[in-house]
PDB file of N, CA and C in Angstrom:
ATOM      1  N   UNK A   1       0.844  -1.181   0.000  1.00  0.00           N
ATOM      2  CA  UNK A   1       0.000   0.000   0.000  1.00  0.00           C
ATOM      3  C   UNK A   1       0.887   1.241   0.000  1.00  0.00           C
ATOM      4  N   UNK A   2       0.422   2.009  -0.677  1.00  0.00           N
ATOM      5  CA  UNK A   2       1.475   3.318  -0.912  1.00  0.00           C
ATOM      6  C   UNK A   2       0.866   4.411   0.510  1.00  0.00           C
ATOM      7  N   UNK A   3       1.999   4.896   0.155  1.00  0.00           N
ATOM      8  CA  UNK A   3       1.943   6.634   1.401  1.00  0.00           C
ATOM      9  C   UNK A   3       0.416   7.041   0.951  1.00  0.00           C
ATOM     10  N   UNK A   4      -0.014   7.303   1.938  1.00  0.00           N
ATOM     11  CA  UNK A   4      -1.332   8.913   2.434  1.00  0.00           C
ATOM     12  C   UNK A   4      -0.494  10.033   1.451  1.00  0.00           C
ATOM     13  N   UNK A   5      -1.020  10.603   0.388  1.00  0.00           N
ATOM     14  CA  UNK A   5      -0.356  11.708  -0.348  1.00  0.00           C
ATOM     15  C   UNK A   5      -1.078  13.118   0.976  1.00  0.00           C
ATOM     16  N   UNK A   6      -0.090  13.722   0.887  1.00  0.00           N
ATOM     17  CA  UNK A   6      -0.552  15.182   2.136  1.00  0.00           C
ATOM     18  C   UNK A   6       0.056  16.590   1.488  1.00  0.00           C
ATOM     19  N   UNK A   7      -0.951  17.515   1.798  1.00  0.00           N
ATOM     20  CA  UNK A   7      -0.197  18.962   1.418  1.00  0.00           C
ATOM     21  C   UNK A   7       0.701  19.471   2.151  1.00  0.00           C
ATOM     22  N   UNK A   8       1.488  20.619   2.363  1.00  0.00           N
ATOM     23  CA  UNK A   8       2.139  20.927   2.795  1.00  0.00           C
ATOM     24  C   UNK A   8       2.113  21.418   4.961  1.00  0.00           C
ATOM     25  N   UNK A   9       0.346  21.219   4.908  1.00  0.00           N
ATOM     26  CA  UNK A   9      -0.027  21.563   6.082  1.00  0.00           C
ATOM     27  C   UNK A   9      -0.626  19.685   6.734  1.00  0.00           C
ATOM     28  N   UNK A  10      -0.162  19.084   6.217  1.00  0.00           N
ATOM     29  CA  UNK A  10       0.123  17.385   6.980  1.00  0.00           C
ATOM     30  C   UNK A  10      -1.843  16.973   6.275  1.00  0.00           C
ATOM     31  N   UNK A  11      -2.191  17.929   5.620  1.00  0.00           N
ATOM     32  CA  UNK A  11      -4.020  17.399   5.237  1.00  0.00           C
ATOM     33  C   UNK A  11      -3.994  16.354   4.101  1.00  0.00           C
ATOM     34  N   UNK A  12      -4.694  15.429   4.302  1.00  0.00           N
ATOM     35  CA  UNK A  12      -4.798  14.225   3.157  1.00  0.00           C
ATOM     36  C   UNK A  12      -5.645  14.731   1.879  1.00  0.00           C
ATOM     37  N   UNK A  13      -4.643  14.114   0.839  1.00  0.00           N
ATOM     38  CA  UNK A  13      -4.907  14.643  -0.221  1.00  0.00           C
ATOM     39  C   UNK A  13      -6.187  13.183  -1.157  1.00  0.00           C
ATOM     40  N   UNK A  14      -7.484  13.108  -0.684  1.00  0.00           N
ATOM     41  CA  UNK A  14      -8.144  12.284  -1.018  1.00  0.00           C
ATOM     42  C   UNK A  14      -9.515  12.259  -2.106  1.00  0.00           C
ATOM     43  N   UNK A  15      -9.138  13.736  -2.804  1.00  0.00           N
ATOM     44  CA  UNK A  15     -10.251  13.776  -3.621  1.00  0.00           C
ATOM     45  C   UNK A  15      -9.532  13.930  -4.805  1.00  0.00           C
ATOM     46  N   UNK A  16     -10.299  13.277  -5.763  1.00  0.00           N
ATOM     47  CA  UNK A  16      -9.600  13.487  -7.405  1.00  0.00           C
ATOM     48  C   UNK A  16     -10.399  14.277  -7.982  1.00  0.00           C
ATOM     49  N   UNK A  17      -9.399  14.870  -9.060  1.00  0.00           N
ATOM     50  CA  UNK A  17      -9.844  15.712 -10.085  1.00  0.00           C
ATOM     51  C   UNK A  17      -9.190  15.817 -11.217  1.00  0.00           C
ATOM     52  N   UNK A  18     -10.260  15.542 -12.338  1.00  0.00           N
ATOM     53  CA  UNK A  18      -9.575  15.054 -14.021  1.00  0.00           C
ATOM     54  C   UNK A  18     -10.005  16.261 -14.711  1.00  0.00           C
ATOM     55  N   UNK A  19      -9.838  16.210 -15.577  1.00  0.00           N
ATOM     56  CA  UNK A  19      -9.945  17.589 -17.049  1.00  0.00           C
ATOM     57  C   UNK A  19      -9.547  16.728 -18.215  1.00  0.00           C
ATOM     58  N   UNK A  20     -10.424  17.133 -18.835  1.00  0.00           N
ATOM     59  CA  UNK A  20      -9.377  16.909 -20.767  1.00  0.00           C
ATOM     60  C   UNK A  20      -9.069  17.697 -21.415  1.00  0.00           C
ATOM     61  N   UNK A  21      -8.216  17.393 -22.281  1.00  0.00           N
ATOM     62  CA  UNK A  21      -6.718  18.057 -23.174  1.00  0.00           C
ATOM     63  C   UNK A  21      -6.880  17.528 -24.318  1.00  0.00           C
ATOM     64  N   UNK A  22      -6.824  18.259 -25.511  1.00  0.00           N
ATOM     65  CA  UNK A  22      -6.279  17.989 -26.641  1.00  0.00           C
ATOM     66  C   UNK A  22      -5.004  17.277 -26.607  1.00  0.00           C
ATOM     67  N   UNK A  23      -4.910  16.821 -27.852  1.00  0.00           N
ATOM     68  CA  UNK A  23      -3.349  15.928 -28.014  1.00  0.00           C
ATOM     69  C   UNK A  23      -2.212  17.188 -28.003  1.00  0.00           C
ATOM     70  N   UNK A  24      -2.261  18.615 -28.110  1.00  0.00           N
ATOM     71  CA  UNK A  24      -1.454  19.512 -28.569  1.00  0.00           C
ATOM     72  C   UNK A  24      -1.071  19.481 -27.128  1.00  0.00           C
ATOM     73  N   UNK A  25      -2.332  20.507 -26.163  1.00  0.00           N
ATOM     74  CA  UNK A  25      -2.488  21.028 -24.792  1.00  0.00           C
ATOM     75  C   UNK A  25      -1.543  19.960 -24.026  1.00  0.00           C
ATOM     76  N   UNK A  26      -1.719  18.358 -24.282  1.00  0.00           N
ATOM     77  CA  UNK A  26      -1.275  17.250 -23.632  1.00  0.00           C
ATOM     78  C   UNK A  26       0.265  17.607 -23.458  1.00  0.00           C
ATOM     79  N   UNK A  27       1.046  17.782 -24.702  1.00  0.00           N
ATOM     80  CA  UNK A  27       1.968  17.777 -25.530  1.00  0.00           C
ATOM     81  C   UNK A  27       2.572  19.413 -24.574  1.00  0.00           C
ATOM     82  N   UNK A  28       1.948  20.067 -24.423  1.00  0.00           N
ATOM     83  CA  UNK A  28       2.202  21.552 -24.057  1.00  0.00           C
ATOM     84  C   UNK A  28       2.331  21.202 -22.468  1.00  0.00           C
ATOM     85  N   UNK A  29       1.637  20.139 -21.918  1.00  0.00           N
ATOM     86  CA  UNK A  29       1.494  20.072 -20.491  1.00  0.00           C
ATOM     87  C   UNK A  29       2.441  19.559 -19.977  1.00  0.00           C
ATOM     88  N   UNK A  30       2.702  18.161 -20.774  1.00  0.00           N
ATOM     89  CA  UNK A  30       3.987  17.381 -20.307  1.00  0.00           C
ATOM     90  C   UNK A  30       5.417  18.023 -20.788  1.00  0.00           C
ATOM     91  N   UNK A  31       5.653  19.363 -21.623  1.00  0.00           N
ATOM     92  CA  UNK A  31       6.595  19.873 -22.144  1.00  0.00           C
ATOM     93  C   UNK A  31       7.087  20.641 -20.664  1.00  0.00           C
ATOM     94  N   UNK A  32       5.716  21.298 -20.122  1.00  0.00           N
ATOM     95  CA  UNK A  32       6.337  22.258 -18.754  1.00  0.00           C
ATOM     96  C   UNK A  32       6.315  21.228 -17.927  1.00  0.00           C
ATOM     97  N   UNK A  33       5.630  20.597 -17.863  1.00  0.00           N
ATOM     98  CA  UNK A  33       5.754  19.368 -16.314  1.00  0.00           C
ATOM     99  C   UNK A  33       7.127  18.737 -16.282  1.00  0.00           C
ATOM    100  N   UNK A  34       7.918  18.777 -17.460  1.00  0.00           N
ATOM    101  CA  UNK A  34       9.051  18.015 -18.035  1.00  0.00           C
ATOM    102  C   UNK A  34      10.254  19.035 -17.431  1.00  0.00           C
ATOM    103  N   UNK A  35      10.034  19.881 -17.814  1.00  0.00           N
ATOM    104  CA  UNK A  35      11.198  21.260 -17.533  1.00  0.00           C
ATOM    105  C   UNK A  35      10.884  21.841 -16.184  1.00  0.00           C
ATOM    106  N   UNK A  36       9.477  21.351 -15.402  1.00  0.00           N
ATOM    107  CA  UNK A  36       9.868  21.712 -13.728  1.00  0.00           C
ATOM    108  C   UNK A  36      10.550  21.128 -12.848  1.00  0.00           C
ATOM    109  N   UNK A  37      10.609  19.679 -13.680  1.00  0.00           N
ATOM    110  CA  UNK A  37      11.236  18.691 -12.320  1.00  0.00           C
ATOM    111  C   UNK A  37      10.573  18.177 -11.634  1.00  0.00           C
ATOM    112  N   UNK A  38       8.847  18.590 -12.082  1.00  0.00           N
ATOM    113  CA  UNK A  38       8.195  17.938 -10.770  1.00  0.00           C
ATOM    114  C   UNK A  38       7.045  16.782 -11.060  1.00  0.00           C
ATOM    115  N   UNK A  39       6.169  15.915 -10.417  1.00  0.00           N
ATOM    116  CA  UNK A  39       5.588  15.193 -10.698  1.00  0.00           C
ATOM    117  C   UNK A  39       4.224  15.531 -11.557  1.00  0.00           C
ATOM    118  N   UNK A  40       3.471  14.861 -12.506  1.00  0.00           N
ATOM    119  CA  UNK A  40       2.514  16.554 -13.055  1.00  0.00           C
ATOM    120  C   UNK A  40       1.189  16.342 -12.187  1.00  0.00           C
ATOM    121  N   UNK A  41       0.790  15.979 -10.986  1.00  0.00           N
ATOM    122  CA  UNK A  41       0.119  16.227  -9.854  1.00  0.00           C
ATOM    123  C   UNK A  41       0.718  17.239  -9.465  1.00  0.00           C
ATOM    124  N   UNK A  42       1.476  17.343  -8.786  1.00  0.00           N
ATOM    125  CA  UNK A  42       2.472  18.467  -8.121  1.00  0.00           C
ATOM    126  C   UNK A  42       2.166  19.803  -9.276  1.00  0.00           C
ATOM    127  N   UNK A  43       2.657  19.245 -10.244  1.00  0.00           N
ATOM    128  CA  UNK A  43       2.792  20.560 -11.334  1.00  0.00           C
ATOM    129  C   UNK A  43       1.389  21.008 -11.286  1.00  0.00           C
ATOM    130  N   UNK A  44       0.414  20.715 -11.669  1.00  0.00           N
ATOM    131  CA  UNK A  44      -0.723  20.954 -12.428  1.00  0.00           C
ATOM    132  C   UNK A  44      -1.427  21.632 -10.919  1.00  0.00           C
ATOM    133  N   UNK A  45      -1.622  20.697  -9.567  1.00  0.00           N
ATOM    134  CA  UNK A  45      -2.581  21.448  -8.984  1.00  0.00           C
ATOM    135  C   UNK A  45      -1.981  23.160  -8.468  1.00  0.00           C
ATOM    136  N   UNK A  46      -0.533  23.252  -8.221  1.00  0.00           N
ATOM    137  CA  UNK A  46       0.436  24.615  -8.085  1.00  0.00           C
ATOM    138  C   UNK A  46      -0.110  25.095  -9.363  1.00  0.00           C
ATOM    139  N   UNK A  47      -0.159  24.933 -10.702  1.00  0.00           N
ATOM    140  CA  UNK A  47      -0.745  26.180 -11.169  1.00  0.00           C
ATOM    141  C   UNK A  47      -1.865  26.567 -11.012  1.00  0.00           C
ATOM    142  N   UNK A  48      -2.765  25.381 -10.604  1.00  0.00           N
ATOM    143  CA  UNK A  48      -4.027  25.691 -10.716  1.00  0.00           C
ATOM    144  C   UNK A  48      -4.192  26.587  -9.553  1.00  0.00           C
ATOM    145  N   UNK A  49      -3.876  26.579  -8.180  1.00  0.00           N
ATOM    146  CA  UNK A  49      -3.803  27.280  -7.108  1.00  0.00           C
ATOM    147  C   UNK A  49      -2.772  28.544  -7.808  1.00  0.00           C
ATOM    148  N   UNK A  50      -2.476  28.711  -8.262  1.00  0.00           N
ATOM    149  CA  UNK A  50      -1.325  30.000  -8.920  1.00  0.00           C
ATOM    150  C   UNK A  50      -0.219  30.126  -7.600  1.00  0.00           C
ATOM    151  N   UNK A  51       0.167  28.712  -7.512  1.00  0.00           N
ATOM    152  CA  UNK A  51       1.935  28.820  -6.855  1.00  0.00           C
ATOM    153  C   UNK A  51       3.198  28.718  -7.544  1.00  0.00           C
ATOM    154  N   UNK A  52       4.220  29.659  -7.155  1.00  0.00           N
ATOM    155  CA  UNK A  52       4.955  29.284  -8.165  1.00  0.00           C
ATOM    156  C   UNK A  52       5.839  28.176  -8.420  1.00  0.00           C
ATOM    157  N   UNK A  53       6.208  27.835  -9.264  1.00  0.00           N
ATOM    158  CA  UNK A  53       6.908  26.385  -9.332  1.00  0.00           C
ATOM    159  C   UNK A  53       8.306  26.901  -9.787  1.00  0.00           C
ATOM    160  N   UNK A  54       9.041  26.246  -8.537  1.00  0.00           N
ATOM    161  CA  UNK A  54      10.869  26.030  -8.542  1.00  0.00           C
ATOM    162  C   UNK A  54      11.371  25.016  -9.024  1.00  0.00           C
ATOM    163  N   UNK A  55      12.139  25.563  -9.811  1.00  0.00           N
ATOM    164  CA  UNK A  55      12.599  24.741 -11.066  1.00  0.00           C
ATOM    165  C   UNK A  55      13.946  24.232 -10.002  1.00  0.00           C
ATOM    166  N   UNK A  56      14.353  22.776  -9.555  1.00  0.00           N
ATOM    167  CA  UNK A  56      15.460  22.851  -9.096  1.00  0.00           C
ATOM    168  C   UNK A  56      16.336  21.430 -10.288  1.00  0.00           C
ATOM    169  N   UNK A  57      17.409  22.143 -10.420  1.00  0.00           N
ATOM    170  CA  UNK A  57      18.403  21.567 -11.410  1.00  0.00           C
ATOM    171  C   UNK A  57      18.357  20.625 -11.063  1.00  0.00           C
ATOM    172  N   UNK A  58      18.426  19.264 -11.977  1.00  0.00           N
ATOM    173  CA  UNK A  58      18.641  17.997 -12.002  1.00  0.00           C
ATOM    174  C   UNK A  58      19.101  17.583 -13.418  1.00  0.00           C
ATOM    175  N   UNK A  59      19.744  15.900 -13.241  1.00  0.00           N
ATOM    176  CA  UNK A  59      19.543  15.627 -14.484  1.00  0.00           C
ATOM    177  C   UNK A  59      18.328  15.585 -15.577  1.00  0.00           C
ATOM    178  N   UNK A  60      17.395  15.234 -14.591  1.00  0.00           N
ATOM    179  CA  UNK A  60      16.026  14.799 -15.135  1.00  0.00           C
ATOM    180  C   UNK A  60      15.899  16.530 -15.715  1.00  0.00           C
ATOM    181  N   UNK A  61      16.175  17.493 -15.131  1.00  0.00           N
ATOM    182  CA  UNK A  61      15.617  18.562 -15.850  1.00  0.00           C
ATOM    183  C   UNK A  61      16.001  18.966 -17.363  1.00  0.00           C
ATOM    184  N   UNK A  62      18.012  18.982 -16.624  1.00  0.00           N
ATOM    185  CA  UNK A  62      18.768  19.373 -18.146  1.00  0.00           C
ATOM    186  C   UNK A  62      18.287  18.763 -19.117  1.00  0.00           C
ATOM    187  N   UNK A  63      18.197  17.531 -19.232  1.00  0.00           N
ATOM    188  CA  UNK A  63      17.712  16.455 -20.280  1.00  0.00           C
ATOM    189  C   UNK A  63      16.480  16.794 -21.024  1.00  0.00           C
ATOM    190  N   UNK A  64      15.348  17.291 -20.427  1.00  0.00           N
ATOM    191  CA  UNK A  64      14.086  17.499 -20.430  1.00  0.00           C
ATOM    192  C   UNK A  64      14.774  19.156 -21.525  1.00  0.00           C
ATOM    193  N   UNK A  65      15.384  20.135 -20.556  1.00  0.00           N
ATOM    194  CA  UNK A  65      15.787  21.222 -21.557  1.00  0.00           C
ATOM    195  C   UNK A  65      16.547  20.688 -22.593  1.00  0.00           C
ATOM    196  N   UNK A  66      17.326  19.848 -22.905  1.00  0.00           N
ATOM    197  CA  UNK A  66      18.252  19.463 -24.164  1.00  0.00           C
ATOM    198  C   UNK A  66      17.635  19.322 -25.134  1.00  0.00           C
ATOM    199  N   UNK A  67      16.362  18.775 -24.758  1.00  0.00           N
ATOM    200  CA  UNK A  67      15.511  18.016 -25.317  1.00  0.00           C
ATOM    201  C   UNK A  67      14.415  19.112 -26.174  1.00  0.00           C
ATOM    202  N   UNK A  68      13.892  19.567 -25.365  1.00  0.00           N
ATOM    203  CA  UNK A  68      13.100  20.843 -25.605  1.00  0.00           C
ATOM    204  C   UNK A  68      14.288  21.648 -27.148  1.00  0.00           C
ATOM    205  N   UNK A  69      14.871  22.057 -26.484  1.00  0.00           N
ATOM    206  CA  UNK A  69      15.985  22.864 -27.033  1.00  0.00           C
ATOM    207  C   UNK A  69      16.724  22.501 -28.742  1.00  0.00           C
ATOM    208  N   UNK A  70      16.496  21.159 -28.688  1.00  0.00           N
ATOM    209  CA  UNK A  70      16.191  20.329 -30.233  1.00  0.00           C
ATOM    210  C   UNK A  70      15.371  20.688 -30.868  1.00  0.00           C
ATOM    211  N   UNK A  71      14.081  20.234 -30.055  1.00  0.00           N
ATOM    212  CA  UNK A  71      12.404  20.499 -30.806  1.00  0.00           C
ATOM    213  C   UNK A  71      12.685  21.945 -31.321  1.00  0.00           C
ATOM    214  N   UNK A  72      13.397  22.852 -30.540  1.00  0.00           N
ATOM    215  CA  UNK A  72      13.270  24.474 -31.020  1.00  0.00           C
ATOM    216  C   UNK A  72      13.898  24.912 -32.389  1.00  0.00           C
ATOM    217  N   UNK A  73      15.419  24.315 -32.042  1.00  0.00           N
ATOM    218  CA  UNK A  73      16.094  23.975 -33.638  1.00  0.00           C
ATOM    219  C   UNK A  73      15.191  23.746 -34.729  1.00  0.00           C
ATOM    220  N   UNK A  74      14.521  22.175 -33.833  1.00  0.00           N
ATOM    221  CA  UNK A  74      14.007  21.590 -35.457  1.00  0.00           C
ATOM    222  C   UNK A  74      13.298  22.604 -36.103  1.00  0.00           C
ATOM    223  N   UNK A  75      12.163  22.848 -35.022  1.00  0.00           N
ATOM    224  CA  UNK A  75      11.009  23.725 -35.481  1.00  0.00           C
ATOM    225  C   UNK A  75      11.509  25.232 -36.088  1.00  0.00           C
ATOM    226  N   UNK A  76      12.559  25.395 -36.022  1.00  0.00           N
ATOM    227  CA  UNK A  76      13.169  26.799 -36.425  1.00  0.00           C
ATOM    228  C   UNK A  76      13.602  26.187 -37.653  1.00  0.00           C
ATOM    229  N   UNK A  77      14.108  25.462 -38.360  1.00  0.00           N
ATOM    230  CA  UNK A  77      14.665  25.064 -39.389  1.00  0.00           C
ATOM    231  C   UNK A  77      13.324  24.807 -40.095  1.00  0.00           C
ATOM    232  N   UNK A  78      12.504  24.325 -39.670  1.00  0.00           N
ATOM    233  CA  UNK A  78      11.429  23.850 -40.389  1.00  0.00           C
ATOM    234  C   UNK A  78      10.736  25.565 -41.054  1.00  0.00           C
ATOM    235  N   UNK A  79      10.760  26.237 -40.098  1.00  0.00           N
ATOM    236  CA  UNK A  79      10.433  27.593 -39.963  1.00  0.00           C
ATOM    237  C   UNK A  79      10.679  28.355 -41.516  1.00  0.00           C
ATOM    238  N   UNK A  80      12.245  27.916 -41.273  1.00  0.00           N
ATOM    239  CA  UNK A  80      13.341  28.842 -42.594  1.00  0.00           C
ATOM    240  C   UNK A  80      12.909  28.655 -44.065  1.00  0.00           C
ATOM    241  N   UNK A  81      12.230  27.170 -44.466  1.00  0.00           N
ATOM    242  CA  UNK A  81      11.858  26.617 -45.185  1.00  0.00           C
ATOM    243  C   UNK A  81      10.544  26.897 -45.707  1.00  0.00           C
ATOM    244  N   UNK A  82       9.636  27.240 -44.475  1.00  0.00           N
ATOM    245  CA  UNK A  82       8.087  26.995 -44.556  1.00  0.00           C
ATOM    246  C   UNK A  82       7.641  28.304 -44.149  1.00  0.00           C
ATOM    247  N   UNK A  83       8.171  29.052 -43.206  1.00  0.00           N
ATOM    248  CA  UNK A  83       7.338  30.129 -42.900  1.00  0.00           C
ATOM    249  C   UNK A  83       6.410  30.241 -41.718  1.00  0.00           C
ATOM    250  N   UNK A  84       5.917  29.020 -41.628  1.00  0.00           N
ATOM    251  CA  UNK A  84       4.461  29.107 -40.426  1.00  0.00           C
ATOM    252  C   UNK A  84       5.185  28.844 -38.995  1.00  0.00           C
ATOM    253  N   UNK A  85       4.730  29.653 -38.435  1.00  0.00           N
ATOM    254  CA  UNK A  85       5.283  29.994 -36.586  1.00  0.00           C
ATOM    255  C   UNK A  85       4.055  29.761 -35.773  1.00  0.00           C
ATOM    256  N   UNK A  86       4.306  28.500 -35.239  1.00  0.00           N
ATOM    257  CA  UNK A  86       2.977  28.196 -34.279  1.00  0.00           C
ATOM    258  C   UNK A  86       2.976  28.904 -32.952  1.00  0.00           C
ATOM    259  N   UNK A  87       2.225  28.930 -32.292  1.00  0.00           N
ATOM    260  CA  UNK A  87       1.949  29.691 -30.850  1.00  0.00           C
ATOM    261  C   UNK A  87       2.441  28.919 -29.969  1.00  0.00           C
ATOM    262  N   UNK A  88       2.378  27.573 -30.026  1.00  0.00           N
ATOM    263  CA  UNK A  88       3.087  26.636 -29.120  1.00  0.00           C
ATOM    264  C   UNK A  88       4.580  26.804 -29.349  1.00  0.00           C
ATOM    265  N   UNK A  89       5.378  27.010 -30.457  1.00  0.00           N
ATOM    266  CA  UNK A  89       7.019  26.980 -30.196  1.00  0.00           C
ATOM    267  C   UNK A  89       6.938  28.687 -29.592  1.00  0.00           C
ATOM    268  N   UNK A  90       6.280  29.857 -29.716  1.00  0.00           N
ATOM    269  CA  UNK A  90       6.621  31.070 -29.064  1.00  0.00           C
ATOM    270  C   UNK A  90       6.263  30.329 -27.688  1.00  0.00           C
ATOM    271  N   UNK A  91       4.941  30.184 -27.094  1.00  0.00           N
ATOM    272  CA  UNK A  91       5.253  29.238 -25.597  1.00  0.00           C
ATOM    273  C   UNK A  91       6.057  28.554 -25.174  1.00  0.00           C
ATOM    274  N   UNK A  92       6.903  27.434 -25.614  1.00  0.00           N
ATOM    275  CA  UNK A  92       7.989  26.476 -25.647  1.00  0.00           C
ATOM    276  C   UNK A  92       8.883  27.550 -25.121  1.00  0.00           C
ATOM    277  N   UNK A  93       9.122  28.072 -26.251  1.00  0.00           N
ATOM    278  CA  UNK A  93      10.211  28.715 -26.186  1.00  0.00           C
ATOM    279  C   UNK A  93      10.451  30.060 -24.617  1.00  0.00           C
ATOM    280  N   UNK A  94       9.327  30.428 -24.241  1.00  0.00           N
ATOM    281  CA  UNK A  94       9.026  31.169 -23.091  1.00  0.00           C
ATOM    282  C   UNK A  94       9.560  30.529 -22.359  1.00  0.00           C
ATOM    283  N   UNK A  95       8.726  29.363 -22.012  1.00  0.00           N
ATOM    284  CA  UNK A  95       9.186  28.532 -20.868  1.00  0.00           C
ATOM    285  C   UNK A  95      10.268  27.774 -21.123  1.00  0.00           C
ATOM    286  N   UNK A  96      11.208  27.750 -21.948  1.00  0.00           N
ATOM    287  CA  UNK A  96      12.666  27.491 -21.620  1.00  0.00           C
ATOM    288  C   UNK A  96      13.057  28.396 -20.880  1.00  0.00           C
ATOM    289  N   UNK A  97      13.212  29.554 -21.547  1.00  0.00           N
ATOM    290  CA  UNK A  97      13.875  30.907 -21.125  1.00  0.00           C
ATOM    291  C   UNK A  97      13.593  30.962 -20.091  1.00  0.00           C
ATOM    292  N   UNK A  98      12.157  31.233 -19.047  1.00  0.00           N
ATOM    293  CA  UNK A  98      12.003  31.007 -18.113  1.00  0.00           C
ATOM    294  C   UNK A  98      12.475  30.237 -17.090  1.00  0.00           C
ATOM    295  N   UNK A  99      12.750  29.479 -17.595  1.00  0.00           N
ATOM    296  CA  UNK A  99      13.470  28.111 -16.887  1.00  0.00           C
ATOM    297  C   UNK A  99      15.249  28.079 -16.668  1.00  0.00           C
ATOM    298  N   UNK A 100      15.798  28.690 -17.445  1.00  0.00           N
ATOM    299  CA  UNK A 100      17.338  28.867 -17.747  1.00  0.00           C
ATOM    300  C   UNK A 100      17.148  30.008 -16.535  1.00  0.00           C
ATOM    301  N   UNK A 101      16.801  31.445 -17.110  1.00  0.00           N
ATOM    302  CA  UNK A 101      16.634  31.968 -16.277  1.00  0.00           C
ATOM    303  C   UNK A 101      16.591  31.856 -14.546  1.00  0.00           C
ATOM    304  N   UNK A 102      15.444  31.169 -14.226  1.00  0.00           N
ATOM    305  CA  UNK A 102      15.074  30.637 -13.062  1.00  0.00           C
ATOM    306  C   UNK A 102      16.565  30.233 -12.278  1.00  0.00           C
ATOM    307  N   UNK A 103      17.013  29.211 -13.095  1.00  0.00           N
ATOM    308  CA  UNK A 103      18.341  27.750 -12.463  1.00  0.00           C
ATOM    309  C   UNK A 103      19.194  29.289 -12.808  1.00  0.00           C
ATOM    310  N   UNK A 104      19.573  29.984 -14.131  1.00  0.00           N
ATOM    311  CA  UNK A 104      20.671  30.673 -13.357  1.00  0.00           C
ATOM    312  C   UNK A 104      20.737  31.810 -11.963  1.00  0.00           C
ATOM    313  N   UNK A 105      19.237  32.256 -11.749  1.00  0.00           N
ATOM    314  CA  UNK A 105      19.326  33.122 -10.172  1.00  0.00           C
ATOM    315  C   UNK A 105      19.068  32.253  -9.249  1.00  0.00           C
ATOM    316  N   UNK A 106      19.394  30.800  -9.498  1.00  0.00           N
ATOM    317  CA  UNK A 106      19.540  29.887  -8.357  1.00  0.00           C
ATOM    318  C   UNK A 106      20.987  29.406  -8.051  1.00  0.00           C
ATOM    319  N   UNK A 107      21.319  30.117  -8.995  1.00  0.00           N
ATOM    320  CA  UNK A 107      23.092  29.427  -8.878  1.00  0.00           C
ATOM    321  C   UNK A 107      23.823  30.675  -8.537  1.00  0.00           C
ATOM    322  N   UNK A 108      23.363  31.675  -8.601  1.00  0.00           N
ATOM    323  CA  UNK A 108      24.142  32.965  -7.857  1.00  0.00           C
ATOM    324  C   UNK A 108      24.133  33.392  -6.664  1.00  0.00           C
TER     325      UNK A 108
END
């Protein structure tokens, strides 16, 4: 049997709550859940409450940015060729920056 999940004030966390997502939104969700470091329970109900989420360096993160940071290439090359600029790589691309950002005023 697994742990009692609890908030930060020791209260049991025993009610669920689902939503649906497009395949894009999905894709957009697990991109930031990927680059916080955190579990996307953790992730998802902090935004939904509007807390902010600390990005703390890991491998699991860099990887997640390396990764990201490809898709941006690709999609920029694809760009040079084609022209069309989706709203999701200007988002992507936010929340990298955001994220670099973040880890470097954590390292100073």
């Amino acid at each position: 049997m697994s742990a009692k999940n609890r908030d930060e004030h020791g209260r049991f966390r025993n009610i669920t709550v689902g939503f649906r997502v497009s395949p894009e939104e999905n894709e957009q969700l697990n991109t930031a859940v990927a680059l916080s470091g955190l579990p996307k329970q953790e992730y998802c109900y902090r935004k939904c409450l509007n807390r902010d989420i600390v990005v703390q360096g890991n491998p699991r993160v860099y990887k997640a940015l390396r990764d990201q940071l490809a898709a941006v290439l690709d999609e920029l090359r694809r760009i040079e060729t084609a022209g069309d600029i989706r709203d999701e790589l200007y988002e992507n691309i936010e929340l990298i920056t955001k994220t670099l950002l973040g880890m470097k005023e954590g390292c100073s």
